[in-house]
Protein backbone atom coordinates (compact mmCIF):
# COMPACT_ATOMS: atom_id res chain seq x y z
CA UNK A 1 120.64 79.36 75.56
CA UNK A 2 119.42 79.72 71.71
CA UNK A 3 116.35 81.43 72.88
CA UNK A 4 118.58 84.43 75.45
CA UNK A 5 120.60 85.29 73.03
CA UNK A 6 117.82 87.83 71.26
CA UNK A 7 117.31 89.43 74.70
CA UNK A 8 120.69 90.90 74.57
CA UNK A 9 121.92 91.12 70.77
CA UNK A 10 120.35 91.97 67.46
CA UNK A 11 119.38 89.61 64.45
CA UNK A 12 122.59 91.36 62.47
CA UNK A 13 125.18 90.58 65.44
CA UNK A 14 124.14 87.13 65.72
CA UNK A 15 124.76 86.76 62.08
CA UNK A 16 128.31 88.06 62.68
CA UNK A 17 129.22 86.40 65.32
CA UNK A 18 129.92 82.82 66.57
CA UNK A 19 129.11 81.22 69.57
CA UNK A 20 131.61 81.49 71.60
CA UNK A 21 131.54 85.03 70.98
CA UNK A 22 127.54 85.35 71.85
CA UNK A 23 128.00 83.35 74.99
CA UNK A 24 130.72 86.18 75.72
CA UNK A 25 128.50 89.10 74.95
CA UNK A 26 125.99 87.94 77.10
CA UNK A 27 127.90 87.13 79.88
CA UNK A 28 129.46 90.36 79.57
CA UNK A 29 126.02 92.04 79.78
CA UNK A 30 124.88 90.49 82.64
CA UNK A 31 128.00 91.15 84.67
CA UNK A 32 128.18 94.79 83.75
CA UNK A 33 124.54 94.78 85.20
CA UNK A 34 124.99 92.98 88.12
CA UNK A 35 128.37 95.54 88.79
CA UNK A 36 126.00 98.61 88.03
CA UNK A 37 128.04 99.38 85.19
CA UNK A 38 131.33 101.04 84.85
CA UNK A 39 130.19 104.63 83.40
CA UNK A 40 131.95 106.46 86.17
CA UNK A 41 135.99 105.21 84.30
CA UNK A 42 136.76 106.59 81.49
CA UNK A 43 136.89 104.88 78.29
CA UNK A 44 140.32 104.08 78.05
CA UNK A 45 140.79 102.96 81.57
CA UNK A 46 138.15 100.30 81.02
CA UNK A 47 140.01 96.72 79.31
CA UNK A 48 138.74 93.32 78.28
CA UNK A 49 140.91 90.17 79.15
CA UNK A 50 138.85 87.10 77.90
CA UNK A 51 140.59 83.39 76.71
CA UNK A 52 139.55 80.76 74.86
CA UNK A 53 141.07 77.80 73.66
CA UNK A 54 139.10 77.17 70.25
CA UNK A 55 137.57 80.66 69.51
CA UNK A 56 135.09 79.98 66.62
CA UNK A 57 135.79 76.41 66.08
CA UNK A 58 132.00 76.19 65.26
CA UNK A 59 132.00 78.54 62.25
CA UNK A 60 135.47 76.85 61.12
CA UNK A 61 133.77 73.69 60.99
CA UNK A 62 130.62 74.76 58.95
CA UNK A 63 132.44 77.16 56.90
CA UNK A 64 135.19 74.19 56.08
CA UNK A 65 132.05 71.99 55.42
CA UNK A 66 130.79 74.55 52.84
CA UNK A 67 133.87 74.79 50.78
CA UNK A 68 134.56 70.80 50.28
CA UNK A 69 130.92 71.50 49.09
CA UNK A 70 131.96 74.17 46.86
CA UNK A 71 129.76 76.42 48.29
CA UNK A 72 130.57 80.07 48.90
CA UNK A 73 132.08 81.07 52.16
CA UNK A 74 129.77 83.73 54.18
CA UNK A 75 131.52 87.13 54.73
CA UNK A 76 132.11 87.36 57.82
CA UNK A 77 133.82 83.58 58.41
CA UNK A 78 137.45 84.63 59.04
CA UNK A 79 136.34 87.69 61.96
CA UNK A 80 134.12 85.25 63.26
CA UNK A 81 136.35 82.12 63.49
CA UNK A 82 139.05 84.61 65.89
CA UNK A 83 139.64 83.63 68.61
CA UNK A 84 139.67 87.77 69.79
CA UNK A 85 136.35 87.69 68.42
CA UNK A 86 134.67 87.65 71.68
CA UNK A 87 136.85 90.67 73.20
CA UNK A 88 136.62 92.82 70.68
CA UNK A 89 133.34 92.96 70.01
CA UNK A 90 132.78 92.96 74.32
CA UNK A 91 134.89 96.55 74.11
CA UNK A 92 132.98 97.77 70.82
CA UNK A 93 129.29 97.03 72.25
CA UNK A 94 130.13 98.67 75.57
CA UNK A 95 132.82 101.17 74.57
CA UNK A 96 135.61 100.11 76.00
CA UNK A 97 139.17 101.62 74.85
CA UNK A 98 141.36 100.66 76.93
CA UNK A 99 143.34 96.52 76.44
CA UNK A 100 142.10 94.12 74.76
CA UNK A 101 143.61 91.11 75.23
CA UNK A 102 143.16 87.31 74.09
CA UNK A 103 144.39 84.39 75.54
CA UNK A 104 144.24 80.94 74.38
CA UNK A 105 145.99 78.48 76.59
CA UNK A 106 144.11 75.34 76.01
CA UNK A 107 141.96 74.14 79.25
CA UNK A 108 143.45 77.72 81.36
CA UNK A 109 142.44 80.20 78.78
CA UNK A 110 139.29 81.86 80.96
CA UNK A 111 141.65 81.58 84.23
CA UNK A 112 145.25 82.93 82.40
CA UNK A 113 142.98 85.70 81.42
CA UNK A 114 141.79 86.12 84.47
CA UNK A 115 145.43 86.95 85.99
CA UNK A 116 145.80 88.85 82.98
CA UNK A 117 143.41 91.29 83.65
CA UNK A 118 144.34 91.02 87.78
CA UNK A 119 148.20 91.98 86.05
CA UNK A 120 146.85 95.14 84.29
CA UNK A 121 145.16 96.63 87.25
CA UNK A 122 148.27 96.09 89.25
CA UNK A 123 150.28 97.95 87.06
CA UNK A 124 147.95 100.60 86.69
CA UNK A 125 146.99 100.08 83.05
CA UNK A 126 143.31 99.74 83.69
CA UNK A 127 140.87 100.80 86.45
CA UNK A 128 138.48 98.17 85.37
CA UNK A 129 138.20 95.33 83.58
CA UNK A 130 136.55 92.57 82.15
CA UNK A 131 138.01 89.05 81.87
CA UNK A 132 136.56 85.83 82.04
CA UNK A 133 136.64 82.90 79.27
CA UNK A 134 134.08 81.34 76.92
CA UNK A 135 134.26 78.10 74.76
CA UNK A 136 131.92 76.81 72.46
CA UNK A 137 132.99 73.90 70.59
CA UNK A 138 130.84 70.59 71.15
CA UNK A 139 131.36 69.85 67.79
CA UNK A 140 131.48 66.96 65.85
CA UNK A 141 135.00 67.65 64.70
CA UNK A 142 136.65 68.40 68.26
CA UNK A 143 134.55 65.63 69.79
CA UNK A 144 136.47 63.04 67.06
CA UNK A 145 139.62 65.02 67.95
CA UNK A 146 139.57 64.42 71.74
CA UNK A 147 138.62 61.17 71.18
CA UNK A 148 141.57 60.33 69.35
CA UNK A 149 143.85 61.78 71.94
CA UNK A 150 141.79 59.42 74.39
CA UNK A 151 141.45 62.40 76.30
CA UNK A 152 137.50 62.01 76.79
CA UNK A 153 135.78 59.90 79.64
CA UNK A 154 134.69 56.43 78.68
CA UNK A 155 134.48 54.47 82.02
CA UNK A 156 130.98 56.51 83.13
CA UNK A 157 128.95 56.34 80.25
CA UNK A 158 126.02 54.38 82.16
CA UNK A 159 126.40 57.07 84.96
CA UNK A 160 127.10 60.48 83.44
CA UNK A 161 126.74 62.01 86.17
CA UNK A 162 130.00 60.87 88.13
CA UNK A 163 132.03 61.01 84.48
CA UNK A 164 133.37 64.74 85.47
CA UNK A 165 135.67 63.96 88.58
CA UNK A 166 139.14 65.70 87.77
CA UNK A 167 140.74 65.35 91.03
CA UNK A 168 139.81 61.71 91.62
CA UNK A 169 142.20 58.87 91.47
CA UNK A 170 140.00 56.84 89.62
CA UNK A 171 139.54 59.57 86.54
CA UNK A 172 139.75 58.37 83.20
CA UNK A 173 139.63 61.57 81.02
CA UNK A 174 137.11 64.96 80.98
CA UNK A 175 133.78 65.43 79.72
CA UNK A 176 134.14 68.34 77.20
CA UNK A 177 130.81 71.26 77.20
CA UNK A 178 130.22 74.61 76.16
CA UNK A 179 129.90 77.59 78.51
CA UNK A 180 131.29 81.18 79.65
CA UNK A 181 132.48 83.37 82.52
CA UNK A 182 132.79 87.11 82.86
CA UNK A 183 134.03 88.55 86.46
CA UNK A 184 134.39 92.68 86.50
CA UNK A 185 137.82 93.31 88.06
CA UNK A 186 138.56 96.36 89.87
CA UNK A 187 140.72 97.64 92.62
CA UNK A 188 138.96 97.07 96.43
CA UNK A 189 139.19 101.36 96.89
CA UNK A 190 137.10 102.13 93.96
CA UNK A 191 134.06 99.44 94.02
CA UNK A 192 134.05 100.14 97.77
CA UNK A 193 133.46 103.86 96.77
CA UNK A 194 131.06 103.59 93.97
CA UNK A 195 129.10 100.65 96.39
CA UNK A 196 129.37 97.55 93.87
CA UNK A 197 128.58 94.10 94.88
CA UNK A 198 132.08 92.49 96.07
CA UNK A 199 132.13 88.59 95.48
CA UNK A 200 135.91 88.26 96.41
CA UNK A 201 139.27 89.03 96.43
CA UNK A 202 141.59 88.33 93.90
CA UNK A 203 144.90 87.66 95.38
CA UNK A 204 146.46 85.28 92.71
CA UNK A 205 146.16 83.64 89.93
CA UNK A 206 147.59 79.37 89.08
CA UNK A 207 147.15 77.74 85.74
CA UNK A 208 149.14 74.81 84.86
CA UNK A 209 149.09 74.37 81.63
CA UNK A 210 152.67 75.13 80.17
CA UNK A 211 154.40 71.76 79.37
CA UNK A 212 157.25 72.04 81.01
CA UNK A 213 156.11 73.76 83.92
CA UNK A 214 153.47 70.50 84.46
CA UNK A 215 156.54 68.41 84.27
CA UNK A 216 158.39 70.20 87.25
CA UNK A 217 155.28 70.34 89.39
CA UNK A 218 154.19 66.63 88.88
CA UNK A 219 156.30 65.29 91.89
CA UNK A 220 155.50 68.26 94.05
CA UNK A 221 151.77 67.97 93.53
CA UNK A 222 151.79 64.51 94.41
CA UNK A 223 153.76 65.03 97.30
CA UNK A 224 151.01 68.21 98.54
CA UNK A 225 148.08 65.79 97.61
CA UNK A 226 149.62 62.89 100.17
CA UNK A 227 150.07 65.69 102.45
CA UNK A 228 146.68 66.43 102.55
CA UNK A 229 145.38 62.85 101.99
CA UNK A 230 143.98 63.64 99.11
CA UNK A 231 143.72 61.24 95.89
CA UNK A 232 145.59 62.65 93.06
């Protein structure tokens, strides 16, 4: 990924930027390419929804490294360690004026900001917009964090390939990576009209992820998954 990320941004925003944030910005380019690109909405009808959970977790861990070194901290540490990072600078390099909106919900960031951006088209806020998640943060630090929390598979480390396996009853924690997605939300009418590419409909959006909401669901997803003999 190292070697795509001069194809779409310059030496001086790769400096400024994290990682998180340059998996975003290319992302974003490819799916504004792949919609034919939104010139025909005006600037302030076009928003950004993105999530992360971490943000720049990568710069906050270097940068923290540098000062228990008593080095100097680089410039541009604190803009690139937001976790709004990646929006905003999505909206700057394309122009976008409309929302811009962050969401960091832990392991439903991307997909909460997904039904964020599905929310501002319904209420006529935005005629377009981008949303998606990115996360960046196979770090030393967060990889000693998660492993503390015994949240991390253990039981698959002479198979990796069967470690990842969230929905079966023999799980015994995730396997954390780095990655992004970008979708282009619009309404049906107006990508019919100017011809884009239509991957799906967006109808809904679920992430469980609030505490307490988990709590009240726990019996009734157990109760859907033995409906549909499924382990859980």
């Amino acid at each position: 990924m190292d070697l795509i990320f001069p194809l779409f941004l310059s030496a001086k925003q790769i400096d400024q930027t994290d990682r998180f944030t340059q998996l975003a910005l290319c992302a974003a380019n490819l799916a504004l390419e792949d919609a034919g690109g939104l010139e025909g909405y005006a600037p302030r009808r076009l928003a950004v929804s993105l999530g992360s959970g971490m943000g720049g977790f990568s710069t906050f861990e270097s940068s923290a490294a540098r000062k228990l070194q008593n080095k100097s901290m680089p410039p541009f540490t604190v803009p690139r360690i937001m976790a709004n990072s990646a929006a905003a600078w999505i909206a700057t390099k394309h122009g976008m004026k409309g929302a811009n909106l962050t969401c960091s919900t832990a392991c439903s960031s991307g997909a909460n900001a997904i039904g964020m951006g599905l929310d501002l088209l319904r209420t006529g806020k935005a005629d377009a917009v981008i949303a998606g998640g990115a996360e960046a943060c196979v770090l030393p630090l967060t990889m000693s964090g998660f492993e503390a929390l015994h949240a991390l598979s253990t039981g698959f480390n002479d198979d990796p390939a069967r470690a990842s396996r969230p929905f079966a009853k023999g799980r015994d924690g995730f396997v954390i990576g780095e990655g992004v997605g970008i979708l282009i939300l619009e309404k049906e009418e107006a990508a019919q009209r100017r011809g884009a590419k239509i991957y799906a409909r967006l109808a809904a959006v679920l992430a469980m992820q609030h505490i307490s909401l988990r709590r009240i669901w726990k019996g009734k997803w157990r109760r859907c998954g033995r409906q549909l003999k499924m382990p859980v």
